[in-house]
C-alpha atoms as a PDB file:
ATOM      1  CA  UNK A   1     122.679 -20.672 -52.337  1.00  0.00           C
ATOM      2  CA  UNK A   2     119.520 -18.611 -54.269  1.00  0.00           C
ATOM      3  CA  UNK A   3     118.340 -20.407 -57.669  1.00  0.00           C
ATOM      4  CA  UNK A   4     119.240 -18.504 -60.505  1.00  0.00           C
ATOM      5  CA  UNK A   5     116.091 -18.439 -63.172  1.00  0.00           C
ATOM      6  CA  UNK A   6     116.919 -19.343 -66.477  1.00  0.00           C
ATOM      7  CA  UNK A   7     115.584 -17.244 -69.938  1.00  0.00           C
ATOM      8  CA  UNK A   8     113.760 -19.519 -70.593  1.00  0.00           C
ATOM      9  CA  UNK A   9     111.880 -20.033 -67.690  1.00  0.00           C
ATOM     10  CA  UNK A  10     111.813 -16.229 -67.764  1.00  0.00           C
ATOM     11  CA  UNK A  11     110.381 -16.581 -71.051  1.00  0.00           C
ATOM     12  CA  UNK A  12     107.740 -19.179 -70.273  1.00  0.00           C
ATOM     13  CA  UNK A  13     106.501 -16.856 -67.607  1.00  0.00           C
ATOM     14  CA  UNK A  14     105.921 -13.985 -69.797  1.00  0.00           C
ATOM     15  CA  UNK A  15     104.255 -16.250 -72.313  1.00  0.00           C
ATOM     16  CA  UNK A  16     101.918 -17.331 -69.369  1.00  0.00           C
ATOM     17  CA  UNK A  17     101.238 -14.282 -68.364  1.00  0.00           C
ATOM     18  CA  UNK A  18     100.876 -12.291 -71.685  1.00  0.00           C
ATOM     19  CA  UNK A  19      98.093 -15.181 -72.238  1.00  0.00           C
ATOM     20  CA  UNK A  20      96.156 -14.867 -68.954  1.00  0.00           C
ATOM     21  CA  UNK A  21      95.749 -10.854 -69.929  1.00  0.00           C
ATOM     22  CA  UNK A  22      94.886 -11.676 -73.369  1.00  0.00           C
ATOM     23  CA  UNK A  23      92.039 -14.021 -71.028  1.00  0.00           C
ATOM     24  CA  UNK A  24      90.735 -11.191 -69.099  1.00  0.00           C
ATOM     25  CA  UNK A  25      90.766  -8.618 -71.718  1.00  0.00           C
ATOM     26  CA  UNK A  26      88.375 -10.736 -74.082  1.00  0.00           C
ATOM     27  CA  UNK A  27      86.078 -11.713 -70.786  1.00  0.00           C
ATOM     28  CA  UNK A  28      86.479  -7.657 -70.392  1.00  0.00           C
ATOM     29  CA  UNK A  29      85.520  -7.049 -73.833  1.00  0.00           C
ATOM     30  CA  UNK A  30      82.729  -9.972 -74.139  1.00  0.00           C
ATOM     31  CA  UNK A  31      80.937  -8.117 -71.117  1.00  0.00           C
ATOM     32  CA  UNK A  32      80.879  -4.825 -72.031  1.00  0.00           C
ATOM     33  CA  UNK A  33      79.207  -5.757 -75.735  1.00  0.00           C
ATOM     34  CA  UNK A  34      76.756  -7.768 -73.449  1.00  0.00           C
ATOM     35  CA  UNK A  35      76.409  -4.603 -71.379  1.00  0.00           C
ATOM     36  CA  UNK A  36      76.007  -2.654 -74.168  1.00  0.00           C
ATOM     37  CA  UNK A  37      73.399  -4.940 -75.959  1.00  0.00           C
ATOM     38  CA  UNK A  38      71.666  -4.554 -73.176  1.00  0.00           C
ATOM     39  CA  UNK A  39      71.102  -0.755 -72.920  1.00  0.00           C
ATOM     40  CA  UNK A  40      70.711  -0.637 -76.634  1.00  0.00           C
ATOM     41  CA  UNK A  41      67.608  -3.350 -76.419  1.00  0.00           C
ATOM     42  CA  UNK A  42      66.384  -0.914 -73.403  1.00  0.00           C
ATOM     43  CA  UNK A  43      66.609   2.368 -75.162  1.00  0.00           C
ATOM     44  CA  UNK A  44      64.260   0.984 -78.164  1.00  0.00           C
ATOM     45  CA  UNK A  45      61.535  -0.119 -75.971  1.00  0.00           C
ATOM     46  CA  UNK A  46      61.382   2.595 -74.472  1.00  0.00           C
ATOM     47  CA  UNK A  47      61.998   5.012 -77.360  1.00  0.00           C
ATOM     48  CA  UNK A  48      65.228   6.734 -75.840  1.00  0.00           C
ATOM     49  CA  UNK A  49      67.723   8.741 -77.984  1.00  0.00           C
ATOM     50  CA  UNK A  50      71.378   9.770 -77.084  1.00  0.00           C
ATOM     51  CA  UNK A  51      70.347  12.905 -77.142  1.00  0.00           C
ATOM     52  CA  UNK A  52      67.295  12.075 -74.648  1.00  0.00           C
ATOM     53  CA  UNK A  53      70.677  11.376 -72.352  1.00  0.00           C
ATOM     54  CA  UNK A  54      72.254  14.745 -72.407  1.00  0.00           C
ATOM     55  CA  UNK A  55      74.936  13.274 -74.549  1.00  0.00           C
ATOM     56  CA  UNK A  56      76.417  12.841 -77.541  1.00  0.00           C
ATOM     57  CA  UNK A  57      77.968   9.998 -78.852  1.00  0.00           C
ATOM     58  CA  UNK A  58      81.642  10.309 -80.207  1.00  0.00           C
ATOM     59  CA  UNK A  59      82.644   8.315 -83.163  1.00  0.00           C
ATOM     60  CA  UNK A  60      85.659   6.097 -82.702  1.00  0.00           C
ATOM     61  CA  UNK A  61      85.819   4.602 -79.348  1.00  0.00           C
ATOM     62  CA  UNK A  62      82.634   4.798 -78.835  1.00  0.00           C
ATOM     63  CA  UNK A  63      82.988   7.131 -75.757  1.00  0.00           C
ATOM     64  CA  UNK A  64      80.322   9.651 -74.471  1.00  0.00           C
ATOM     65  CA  UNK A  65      80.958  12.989 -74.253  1.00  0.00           C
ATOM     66  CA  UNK A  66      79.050  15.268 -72.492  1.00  0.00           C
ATOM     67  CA  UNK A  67      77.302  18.255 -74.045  1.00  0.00           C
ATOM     68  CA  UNK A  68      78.404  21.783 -73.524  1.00  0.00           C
ATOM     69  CA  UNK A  69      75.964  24.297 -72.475  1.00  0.00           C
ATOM     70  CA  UNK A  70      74.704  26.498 -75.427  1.00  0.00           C
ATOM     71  CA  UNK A  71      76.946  29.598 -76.186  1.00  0.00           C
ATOM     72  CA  UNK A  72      74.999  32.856 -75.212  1.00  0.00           C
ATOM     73  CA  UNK A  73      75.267  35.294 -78.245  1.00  0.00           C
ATOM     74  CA  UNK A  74      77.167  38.294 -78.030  1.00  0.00           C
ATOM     75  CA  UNK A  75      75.001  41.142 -78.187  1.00  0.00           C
ATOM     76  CA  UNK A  76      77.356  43.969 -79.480  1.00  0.00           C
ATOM     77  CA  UNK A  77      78.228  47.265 -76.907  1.00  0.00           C
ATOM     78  CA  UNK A  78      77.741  50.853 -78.455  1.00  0.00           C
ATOM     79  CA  UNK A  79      80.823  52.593 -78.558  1.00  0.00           C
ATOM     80  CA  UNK A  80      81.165  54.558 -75.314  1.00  0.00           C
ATOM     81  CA  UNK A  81      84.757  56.451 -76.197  1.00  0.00           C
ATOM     82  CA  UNK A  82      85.996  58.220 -79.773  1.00  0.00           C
ATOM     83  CA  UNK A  83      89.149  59.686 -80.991  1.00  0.00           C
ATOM     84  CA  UNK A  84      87.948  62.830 -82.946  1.00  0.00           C
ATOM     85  CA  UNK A  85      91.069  63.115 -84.879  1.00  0.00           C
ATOM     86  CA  UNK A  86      90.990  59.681 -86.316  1.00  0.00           C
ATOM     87  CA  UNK A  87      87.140  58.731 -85.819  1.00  0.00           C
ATOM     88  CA  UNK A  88      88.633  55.464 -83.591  1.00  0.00           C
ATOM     89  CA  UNK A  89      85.794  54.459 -81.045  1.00  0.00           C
ATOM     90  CA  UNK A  90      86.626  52.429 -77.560  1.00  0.00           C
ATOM     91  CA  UNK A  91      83.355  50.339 -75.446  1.00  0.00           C
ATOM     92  CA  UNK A  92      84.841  51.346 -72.254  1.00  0.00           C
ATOM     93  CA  UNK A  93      85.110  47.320 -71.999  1.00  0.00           C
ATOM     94  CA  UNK A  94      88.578  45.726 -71.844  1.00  0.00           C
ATOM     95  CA  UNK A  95      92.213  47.091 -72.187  1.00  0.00           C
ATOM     96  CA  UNK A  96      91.998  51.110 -73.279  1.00  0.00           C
ATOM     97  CA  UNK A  97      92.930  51.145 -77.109  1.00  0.00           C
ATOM     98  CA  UNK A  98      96.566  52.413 -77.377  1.00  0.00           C
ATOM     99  CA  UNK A  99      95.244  55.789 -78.916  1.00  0.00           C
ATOM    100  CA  UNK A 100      93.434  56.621 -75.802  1.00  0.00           C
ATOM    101  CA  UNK A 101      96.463  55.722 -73.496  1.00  0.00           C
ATOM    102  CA  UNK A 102      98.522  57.868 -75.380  1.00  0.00           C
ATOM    103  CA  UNK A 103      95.657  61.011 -74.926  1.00  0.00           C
ATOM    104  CA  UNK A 104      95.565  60.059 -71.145  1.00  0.00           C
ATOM    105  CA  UNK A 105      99.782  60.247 -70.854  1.00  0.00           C
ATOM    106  CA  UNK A 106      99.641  63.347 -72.518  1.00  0.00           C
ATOM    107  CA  UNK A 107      97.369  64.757 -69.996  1.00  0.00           C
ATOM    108  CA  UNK A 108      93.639  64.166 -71.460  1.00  0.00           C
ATOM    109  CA  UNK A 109      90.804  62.874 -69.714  1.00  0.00           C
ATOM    110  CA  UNK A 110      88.529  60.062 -70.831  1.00  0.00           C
ATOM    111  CA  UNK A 111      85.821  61.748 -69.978  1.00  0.00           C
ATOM    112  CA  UNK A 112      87.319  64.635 -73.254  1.00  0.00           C
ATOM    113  CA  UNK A 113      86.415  61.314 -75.666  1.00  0.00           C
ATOM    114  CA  UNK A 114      83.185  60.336 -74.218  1.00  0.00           C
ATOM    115  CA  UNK A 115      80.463  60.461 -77.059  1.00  0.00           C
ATOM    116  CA  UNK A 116      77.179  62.282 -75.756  1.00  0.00           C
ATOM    117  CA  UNK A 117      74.252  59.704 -74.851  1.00  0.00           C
ATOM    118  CA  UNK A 118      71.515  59.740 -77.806  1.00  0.00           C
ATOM    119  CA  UNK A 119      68.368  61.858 -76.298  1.00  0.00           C
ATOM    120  CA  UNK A 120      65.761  60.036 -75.308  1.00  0.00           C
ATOM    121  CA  UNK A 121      62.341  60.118 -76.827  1.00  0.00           C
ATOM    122  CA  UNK A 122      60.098  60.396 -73.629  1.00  0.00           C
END
């Protein structure tokens, strides 16, 4: 015949258990601020900065995030394309401007809209 477990032997267990994790979460916890000490007590000897480590630190949880490389700035592209009519230029980058698709359904060539290149001065 199997042994039934009472709730309150349930209960006892949980209690047991809930205070073992409680155990290894402080032990956890107590050697990660030792860790921590530690590398702090190494980086002023030696002078170090976070930023010496290719990271920055995050405030909060004290987690480490990585930096992103540096954004390149956009140098800006003449416009390669106009619409006479309305003055509307295109870079010849990206999706056609809807004025242009319209010109080429109707029959026109991109090459109609191209502004001339600037003379050079050699």
């Amino acid at each position: 015949m199997p042994r039934t477990t009472s709730y309150e032997t349930i209960k006892k267990q949980i209690a047991r258990l809930e205070a073992k994790a409680k155990a290894i979460e402080s032990a956890r916890d107590n050697k990660k601020a030792g860790a921590v000490a530690k590398v702090k007590a190494l980086m002023k000897k030696l002078g170090v900065q976070p930023a010496d480590l290719g990271a920055v630190a995050s405030k909060g949880n004290g987690a480490v995030k990585t930096r992103k490389k540096p954004v390149k700035s956009k140098t800006p592209v003449a416009p390669k394309y106009r619409d006479p009519a309305t003055g509307a230029t295109w870079t010849g980058r990206g999706r056609a401007p809807v004025w242009l698709a319209e010109k080429l359904s109707q029959g026109h060539t991109r090459e109609q809209y191209l502004i001339a290149a600037p003379a050079s001065a050699s």
